[in-house]
C-alpha atoms as a PDB file:
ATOM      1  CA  UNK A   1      -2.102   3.553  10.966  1.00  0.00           C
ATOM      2  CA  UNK A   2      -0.339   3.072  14.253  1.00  0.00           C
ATOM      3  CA  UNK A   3      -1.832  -0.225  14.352  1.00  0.00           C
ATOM      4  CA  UNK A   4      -0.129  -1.632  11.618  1.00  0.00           C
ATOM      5  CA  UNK A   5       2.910  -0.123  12.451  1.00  0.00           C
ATOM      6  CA  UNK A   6       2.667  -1.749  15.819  1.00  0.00           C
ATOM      7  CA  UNK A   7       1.962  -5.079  14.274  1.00  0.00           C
ATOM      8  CA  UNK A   8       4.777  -5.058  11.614  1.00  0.00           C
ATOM      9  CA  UNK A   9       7.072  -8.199  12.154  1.00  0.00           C
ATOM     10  CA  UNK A  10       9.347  -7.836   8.871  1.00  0.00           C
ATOM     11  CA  UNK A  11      12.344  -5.841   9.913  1.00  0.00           C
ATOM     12  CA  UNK A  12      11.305  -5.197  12.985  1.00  0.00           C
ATOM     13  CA  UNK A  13      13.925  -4.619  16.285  1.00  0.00           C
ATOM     14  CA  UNK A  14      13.129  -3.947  19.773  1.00  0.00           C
ATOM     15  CA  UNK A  15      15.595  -1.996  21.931  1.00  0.00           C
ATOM     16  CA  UNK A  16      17.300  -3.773  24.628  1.00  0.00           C
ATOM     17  CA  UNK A  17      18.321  -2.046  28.147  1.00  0.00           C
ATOM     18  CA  UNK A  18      21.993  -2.339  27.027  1.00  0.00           C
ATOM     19  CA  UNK A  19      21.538  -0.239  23.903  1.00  0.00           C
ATOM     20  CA  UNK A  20      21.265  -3.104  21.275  1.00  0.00           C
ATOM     21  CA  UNK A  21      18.384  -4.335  19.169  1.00  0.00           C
ATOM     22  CA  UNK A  22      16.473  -7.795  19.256  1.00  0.00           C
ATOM     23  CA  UNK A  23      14.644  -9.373  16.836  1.00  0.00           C
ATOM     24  CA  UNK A  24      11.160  -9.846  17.018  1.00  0.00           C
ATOM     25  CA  UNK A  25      10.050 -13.470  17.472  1.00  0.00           C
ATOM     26  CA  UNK A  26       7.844 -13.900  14.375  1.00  0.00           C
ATOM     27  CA  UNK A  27       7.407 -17.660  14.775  1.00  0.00           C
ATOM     28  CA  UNK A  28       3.195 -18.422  14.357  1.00  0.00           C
ATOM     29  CA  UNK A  29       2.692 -14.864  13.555  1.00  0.00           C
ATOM     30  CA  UNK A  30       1.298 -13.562   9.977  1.00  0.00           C
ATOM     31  CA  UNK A  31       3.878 -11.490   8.280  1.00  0.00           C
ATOM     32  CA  UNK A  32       3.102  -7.964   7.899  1.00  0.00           C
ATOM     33  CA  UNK A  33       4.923  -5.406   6.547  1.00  0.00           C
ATOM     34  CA  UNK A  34       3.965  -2.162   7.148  1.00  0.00           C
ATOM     35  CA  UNK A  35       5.591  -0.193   4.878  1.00  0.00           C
ATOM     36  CA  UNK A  36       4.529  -2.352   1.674  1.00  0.00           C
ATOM     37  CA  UNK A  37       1.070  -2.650   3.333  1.00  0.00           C
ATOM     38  CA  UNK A  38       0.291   1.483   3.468  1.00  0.00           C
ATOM     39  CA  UNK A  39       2.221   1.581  -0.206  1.00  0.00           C
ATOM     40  CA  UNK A  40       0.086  -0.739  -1.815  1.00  0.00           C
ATOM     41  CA  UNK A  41      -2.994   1.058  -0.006  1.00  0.00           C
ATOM     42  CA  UNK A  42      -2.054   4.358  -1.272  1.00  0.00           C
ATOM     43  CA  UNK A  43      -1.493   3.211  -4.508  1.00  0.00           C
ATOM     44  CA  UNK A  44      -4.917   1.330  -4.812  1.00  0.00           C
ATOM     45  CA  UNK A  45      -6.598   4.065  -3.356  1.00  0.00           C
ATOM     46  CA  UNK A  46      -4.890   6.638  -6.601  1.00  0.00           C
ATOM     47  CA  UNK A  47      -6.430   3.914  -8.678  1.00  0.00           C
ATOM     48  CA  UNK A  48      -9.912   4.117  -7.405  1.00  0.00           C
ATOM     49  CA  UNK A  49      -9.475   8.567  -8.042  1.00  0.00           C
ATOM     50  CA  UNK A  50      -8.194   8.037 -10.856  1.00  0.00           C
ATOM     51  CA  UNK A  51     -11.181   5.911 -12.305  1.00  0.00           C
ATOM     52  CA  UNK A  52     -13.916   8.169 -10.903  1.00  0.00           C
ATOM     53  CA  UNK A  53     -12.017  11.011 -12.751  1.00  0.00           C
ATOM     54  CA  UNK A  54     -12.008   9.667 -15.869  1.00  0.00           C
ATOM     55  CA  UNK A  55     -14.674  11.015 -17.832  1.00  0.00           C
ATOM     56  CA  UNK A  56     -17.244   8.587 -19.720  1.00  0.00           C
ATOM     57  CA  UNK A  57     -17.213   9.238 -23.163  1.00  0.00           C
ATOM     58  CA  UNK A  58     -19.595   7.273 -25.675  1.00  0.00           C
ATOM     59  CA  UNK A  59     -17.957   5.144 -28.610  1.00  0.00           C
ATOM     60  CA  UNK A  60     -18.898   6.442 -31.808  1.00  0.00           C
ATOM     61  CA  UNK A  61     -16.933   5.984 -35.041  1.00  0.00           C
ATOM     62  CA  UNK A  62     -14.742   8.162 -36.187  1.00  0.00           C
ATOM     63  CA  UNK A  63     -15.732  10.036 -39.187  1.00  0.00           C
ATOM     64  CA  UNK A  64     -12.600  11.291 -41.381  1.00  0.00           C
ATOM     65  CA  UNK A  65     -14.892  13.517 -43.781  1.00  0.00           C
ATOM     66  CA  UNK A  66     -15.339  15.992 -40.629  1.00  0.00           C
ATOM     67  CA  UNK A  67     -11.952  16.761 -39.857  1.00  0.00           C
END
């Protein structure tokens, strides 16, 4: 986790020794956002529970005269 955090380049700012912020250079550099990247894992990762919840029922036809 700290990785990615470390490698984010999006919005990123680096404190100067005079109290103000700097860009990061981002020139050659793949663009990684860190926040979008652990969203997007989270959310894929629900996804993958929420399938092996689901409970496999077998299709069968409905039969009206039962109910």
């Amino acid at each position: 986790m700290f990785e990615k955090m470390w490698l984010d380049n999006v919005k990123t700012r680096i404190l100067q020794e005079d109290g103000s912020y700097k860009r990061v250079d981002k020139r050659g550099k793949k663009r990684l956002d860190a926040q979008a990247h652990f969203q997007t894992e989270a959310e894929d990762k629900r996804s993958q529970q929420r399938n092996e919840e689901r409970p496999m029922y077998p299709l069968r036809p409905l039969d009206r005269n039962t109910q």
